[in-house]
PDB file of N, CA and C in Angstrom:
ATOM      1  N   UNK A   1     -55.165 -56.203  32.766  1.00  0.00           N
ATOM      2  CA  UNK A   1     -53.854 -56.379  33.356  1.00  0.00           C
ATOM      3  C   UNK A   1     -53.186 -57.652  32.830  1.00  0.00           C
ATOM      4  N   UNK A   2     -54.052 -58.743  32.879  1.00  0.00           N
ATOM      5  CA  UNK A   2     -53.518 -59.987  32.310  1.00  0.00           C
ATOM      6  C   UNK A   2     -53.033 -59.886  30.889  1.00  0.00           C
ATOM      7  N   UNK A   3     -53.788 -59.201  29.896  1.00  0.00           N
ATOM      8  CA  UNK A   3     -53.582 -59.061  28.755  1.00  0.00           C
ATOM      9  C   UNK A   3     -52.199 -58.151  28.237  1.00  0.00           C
ATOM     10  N   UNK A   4     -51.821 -57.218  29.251  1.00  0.00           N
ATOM     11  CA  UNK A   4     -50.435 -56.201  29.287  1.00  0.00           C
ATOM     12  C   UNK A   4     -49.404 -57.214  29.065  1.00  0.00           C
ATOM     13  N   UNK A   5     -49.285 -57.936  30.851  1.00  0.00           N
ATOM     14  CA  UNK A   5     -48.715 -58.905  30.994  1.00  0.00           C
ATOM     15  C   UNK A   5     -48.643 -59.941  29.275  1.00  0.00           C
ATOM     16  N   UNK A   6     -49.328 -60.484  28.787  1.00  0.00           N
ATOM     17  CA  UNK A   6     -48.589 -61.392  28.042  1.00  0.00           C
ATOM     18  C   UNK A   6     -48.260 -60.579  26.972  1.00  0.00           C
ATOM     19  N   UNK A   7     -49.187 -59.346  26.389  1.00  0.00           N
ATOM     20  CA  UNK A   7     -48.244 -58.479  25.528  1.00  0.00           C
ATOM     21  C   UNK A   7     -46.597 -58.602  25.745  1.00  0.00           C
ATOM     22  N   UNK A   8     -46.249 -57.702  27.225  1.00  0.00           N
ATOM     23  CA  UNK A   8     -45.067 -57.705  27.741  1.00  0.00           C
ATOM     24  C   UNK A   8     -44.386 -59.186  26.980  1.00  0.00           C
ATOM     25  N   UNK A   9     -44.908 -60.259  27.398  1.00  0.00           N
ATOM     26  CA  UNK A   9     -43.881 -61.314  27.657  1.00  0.00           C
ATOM     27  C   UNK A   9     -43.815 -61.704  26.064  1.00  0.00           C
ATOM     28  N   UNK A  10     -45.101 -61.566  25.153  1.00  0.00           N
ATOM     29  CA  UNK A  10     -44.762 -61.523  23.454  1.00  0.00           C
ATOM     30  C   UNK A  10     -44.136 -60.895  23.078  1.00  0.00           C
ATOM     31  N   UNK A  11     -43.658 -59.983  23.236  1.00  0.00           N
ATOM     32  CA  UNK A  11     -42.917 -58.745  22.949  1.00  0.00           C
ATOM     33  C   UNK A  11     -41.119 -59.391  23.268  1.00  0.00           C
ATOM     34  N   UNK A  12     -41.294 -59.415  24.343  1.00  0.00           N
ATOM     35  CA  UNK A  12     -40.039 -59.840  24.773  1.00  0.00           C
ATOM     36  C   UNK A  12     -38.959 -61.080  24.456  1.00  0.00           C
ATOM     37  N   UNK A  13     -40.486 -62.340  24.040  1.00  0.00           N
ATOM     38  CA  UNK A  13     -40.120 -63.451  23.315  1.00  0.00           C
ATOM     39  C   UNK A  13     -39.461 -63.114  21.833  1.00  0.00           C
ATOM     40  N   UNK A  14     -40.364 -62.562  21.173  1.00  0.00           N
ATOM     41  CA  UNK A  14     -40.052 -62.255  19.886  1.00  0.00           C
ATOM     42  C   UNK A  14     -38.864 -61.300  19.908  1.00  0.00           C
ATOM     43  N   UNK A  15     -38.496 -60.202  20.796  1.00  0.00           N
ATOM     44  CA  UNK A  15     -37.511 -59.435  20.203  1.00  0.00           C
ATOM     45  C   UNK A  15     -36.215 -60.381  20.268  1.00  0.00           C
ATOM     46  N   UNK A  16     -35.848 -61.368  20.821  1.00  0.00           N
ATOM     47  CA  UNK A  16     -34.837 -62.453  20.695  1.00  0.00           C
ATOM     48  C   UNK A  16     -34.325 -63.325  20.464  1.00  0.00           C
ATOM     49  N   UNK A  17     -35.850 -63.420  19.267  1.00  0.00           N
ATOM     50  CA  UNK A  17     -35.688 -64.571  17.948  1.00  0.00           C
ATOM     51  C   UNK A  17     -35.427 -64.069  16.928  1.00  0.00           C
ATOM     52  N   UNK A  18     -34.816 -64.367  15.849  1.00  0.00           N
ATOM     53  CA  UNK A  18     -34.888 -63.878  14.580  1.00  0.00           C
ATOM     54  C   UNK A  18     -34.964 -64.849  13.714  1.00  0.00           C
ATOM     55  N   UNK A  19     -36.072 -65.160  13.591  1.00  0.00           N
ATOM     56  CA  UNK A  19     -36.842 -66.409  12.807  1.00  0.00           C
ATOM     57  C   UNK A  19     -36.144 -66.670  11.242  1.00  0.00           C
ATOM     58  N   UNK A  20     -35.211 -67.836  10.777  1.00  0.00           N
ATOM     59  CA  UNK A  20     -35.102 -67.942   9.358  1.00  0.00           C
ATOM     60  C   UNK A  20     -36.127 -67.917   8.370  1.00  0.00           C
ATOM     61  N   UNK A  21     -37.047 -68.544   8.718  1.00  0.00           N
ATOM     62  CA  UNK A  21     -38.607 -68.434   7.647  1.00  0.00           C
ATOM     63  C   UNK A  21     -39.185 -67.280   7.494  1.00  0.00           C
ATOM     64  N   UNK A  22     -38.846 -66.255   8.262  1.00  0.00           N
ATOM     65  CA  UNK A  22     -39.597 -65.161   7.921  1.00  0.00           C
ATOM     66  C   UNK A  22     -38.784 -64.644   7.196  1.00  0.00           C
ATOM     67  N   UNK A  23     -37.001 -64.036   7.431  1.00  0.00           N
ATOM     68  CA  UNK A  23     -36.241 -63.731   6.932  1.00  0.00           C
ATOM     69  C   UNK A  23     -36.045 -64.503   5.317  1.00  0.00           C
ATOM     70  N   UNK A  24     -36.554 -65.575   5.215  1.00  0.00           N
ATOM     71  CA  UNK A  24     -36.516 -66.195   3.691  1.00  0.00           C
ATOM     72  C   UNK A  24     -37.727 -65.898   2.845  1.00  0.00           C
ATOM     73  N   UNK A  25     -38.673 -65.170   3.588  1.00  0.00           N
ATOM     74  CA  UNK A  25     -40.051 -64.770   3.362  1.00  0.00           C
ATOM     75  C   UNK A  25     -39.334 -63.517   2.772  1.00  0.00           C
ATOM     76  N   UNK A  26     -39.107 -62.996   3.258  1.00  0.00           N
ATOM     77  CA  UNK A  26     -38.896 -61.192   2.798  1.00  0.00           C
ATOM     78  C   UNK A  26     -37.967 -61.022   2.180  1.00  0.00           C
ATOM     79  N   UNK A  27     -36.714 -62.072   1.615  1.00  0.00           N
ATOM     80  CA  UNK A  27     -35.771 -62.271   1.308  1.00  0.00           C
ATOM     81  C   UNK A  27     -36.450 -62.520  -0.389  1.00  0.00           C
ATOM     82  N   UNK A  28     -37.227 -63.604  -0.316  1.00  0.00           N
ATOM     83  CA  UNK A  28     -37.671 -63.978  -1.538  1.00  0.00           C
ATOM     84  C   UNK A  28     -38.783 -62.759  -2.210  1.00  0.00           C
ATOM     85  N   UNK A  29     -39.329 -61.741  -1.415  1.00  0.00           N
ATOM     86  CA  UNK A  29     -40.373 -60.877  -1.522  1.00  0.00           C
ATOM     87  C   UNK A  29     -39.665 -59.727  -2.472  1.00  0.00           C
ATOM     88  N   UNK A  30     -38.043 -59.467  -2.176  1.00  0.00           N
ATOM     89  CA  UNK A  30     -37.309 -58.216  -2.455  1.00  0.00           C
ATOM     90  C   UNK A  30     -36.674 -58.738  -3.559  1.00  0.00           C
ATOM     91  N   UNK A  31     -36.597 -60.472  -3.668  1.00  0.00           N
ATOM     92  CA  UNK A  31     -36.388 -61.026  -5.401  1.00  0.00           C
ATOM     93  C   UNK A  31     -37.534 -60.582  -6.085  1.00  0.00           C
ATOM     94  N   UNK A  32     -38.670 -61.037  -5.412  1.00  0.00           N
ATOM     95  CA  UNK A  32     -40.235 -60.584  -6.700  1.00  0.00           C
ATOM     96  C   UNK A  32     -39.672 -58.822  -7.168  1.00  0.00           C
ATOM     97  N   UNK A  33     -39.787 -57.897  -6.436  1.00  0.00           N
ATOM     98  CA  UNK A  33     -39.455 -56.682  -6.568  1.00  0.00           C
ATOM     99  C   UNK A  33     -38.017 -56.349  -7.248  1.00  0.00           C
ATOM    100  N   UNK A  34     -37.159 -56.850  -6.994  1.00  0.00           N
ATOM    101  CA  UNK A  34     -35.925 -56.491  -7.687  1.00  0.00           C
ATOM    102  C   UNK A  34     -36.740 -57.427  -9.612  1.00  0.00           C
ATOM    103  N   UNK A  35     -37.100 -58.657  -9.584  1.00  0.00           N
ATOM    104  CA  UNK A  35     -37.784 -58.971 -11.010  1.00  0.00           C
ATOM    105  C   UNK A  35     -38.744 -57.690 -11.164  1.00  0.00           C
ATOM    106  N   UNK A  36     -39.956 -57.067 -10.870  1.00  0.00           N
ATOM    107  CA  UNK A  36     -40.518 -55.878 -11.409  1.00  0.00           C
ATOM    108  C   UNK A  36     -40.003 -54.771 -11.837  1.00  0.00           C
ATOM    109  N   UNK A  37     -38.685 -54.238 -10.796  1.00  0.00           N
ATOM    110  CA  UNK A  37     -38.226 -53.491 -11.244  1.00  0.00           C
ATOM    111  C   UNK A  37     -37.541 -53.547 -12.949  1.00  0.00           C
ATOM    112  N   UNK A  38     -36.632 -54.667 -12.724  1.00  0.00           N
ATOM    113  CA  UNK A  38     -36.070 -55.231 -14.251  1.00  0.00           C
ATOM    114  C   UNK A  38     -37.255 -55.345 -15.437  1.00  0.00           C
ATOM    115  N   UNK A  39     -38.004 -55.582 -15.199  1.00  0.00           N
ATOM    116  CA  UNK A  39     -39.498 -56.090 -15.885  1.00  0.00           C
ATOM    117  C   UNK A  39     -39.782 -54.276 -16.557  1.00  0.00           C
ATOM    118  N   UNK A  40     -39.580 -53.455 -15.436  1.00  0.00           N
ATOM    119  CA  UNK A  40     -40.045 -52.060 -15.793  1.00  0.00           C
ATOM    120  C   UNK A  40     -39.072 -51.448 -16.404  1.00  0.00           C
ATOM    121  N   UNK A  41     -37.659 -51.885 -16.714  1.00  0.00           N
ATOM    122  CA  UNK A  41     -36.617 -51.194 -17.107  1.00  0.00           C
ATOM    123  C   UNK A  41     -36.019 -50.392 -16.430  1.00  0.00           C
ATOM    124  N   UNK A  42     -36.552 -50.734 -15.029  1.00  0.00           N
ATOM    125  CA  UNK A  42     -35.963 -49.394 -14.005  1.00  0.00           C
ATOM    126  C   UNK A  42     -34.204 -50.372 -13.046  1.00  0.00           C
ATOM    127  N   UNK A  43     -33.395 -49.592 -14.043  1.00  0.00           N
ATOM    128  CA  UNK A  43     -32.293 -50.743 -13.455  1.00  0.00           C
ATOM    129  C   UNK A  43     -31.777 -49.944 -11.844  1.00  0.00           C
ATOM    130  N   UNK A  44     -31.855 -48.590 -11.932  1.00  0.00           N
ATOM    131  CA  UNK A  44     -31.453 -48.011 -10.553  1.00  0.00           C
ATOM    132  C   UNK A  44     -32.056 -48.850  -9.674  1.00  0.00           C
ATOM    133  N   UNK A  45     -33.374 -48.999  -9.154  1.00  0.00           N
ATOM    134  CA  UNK A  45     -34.132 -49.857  -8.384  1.00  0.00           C
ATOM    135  C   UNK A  45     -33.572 -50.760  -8.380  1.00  0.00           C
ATOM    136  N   UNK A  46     -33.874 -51.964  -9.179  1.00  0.00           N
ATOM    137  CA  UNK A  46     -33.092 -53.623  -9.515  1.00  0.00           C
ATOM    138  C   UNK A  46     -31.835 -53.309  -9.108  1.00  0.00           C
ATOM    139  N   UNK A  47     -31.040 -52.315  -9.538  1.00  0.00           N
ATOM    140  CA  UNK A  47     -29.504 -52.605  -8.578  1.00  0.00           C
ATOM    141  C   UNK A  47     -29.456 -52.195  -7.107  1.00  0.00           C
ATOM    142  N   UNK A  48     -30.587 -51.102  -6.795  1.00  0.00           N
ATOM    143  CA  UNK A  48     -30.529 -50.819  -4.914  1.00  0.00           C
ATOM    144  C   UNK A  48     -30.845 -52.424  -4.503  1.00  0.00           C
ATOM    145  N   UNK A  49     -31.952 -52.966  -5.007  1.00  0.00           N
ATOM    146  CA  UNK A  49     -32.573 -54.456  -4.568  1.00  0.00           C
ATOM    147  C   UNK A  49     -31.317 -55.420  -4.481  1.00  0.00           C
ATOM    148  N   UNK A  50     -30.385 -55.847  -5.780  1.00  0.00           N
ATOM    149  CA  UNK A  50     -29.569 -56.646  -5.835  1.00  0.00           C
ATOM    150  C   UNK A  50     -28.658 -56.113  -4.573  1.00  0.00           C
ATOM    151  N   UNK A  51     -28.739 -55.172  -4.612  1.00  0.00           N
ATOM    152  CA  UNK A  51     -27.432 -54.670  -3.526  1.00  0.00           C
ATOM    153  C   UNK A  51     -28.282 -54.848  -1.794  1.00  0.00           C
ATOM    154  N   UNK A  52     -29.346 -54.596  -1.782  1.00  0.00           N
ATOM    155  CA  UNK A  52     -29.728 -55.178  -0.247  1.00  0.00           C
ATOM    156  C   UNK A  52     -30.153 -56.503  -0.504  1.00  0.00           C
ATOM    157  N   UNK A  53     -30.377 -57.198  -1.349  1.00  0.00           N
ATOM    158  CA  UNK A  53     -30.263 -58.807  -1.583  1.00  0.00           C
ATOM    159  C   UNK A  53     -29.159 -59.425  -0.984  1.00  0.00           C
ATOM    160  N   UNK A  54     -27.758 -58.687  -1.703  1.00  0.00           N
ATOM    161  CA  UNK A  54     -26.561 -58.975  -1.715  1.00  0.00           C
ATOM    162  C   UNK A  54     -26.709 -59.008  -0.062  1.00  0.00           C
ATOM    163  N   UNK A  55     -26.626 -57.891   0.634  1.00  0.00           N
ATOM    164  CA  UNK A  55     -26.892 -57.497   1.766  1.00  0.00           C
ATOM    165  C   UNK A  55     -27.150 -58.124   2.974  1.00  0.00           C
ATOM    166  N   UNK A  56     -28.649 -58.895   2.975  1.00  0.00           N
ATOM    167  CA  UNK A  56     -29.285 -59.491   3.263  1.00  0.00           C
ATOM    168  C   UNK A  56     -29.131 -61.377   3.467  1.00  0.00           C
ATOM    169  N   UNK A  57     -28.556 -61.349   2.368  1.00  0.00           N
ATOM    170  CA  UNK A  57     -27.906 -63.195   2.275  1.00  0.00           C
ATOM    171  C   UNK A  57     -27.092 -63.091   2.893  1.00  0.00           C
ATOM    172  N   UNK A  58     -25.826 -61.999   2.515  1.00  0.00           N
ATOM    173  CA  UNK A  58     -24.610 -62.300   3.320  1.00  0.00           C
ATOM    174  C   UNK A  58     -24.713 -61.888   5.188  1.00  0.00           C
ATOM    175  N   UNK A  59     -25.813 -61.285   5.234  1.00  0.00           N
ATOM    176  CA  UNK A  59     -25.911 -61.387   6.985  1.00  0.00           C
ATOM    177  C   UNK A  59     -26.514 -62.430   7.493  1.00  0.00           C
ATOM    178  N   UNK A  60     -27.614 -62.876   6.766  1.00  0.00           N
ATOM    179  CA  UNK A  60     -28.186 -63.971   7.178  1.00  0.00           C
ATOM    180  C   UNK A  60     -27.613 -64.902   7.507  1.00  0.00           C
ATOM    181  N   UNK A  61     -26.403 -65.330   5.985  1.00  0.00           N
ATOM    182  CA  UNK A  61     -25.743 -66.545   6.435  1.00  0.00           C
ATOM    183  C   UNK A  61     -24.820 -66.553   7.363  1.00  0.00           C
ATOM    184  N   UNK A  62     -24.217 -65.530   7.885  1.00  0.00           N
ATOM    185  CA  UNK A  62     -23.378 -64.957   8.960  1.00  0.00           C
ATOM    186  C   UNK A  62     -24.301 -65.476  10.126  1.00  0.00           C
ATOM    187  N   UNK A  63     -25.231 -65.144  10.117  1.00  0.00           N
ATOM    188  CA  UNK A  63     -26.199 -65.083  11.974  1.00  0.00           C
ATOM    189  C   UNK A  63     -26.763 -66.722  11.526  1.00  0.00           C
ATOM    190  N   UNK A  64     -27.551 -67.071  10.357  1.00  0.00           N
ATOM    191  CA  UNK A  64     -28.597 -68.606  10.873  1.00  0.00           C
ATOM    192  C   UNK A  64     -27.930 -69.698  10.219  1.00  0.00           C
ATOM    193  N   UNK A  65     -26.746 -69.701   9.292  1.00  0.00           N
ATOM    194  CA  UNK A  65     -26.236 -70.615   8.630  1.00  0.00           C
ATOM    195  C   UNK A  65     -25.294 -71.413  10.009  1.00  0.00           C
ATOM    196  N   UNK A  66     -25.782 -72.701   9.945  1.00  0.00           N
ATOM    197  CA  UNK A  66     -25.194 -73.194  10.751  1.00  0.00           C
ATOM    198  C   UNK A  66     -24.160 -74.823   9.815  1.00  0.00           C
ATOM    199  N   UNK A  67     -23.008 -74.740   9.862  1.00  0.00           N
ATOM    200  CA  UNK A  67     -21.917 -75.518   9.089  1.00  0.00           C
ATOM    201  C   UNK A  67     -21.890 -76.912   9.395  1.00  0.00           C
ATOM    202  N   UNK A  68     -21.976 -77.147  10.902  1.00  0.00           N
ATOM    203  CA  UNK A  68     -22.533 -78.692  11.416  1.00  0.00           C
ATOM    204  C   UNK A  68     -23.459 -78.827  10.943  1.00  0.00           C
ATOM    205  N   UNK A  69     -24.710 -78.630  10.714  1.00  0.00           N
ATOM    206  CA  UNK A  69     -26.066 -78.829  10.422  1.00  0.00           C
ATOM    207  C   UNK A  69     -26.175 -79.076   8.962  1.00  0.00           C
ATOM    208  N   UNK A  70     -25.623 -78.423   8.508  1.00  0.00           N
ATOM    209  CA  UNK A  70     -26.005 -78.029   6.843  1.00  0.00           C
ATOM    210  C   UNK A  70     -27.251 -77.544   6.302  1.00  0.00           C
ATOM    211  N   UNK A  71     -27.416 -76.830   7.701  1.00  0.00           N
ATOM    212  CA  UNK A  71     -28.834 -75.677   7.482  1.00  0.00           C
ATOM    213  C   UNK A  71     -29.083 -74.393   7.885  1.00  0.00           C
ATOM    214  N   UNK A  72     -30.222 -73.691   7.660  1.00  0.00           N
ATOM    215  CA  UNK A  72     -30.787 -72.414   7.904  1.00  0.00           C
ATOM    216  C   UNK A  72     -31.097 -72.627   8.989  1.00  0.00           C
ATOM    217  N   UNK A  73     -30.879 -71.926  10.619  1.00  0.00           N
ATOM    218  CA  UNK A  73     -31.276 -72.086  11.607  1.00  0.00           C
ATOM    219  C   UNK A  73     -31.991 -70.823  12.401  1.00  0.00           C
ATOM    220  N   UNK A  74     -33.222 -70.627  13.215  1.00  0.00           N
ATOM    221  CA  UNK A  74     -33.330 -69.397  14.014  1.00  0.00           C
ATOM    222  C   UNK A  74     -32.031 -69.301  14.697  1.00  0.00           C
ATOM    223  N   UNK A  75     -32.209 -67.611  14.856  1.00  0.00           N
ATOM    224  CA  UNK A  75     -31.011 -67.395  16.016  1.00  0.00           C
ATOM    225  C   UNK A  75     -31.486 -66.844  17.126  1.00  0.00           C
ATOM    226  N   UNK A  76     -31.491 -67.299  18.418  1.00  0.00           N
ATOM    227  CA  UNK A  76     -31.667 -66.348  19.454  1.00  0.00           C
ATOM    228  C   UNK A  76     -30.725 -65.474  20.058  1.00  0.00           C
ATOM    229  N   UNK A  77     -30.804 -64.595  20.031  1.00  0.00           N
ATOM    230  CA  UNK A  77     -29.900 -62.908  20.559  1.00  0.00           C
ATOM    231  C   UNK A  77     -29.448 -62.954  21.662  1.00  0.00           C
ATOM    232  N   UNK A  78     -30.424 -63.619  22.930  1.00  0.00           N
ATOM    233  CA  UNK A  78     -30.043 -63.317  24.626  1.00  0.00           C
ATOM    234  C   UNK A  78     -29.228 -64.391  24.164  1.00  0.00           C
ATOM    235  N   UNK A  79     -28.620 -65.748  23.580  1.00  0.00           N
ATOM    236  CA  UNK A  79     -28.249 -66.727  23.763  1.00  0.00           C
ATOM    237  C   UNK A  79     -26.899 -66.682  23.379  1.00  0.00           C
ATOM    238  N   UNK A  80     -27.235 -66.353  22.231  1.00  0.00           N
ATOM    239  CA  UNK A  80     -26.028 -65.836  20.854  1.00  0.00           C
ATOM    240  C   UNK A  80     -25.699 -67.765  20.584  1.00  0.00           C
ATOM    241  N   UNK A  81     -27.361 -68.231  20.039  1.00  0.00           N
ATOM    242  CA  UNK A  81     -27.165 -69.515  19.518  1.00  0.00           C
ATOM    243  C   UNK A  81     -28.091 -69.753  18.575  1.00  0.00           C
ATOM    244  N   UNK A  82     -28.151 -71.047  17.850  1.00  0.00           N
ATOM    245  CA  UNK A  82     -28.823 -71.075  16.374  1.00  0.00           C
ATOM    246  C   UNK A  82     -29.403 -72.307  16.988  1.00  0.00           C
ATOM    247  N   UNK A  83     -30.712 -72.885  16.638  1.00  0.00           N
ATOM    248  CA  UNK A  83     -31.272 -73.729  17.160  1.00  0.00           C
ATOM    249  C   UNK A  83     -32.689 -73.824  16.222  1.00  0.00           C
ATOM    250  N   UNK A  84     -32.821 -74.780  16.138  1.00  0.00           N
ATOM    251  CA  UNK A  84     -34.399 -75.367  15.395  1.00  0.00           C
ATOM    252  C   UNK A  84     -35.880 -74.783  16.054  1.00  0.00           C
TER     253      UNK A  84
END
């Protein structure tokens, strides 16, 4: 029962963060892959990649780019705020 319980409350923590480091993790993961694709000559691929790259930066910097700061910030969802 105890163990549900903090599932529940991990679950709940995390769905209302959206962590910048991870997002720069998977961000930089779909550069390695968009380079293999190019590497393989497969440009269809390399341009779907560039295009959810494209994708991907420009939402990011929309939701964690914060202009006072002059940084990458988490965002929390219930809050609708960017914070360290």
């Amino acid at each position: 029962m105890l163990l549900n319980d903090c599932r529940k409350h991990h679950k709940r923590k995390n769905e209302v963060k959206i962590p910048v480091d991870l997002n720069a993790l998977m961000y930089w993961g779909a550069t390695i892959l968009r380079g293999f694709y190019q590497a393989m000559n497969d440009s269809v691929k390399a341009y779907k990649c560039e295009n959810i790259l494209n994708q991907w930066r420009d939402a990011a910097t929309a939701v964690m780019w914060h202009d006072e700061v002059g940084s990458w910030l988490d965002f929390y969802m219930i809050n609708n705020i960017k914070k360290d």
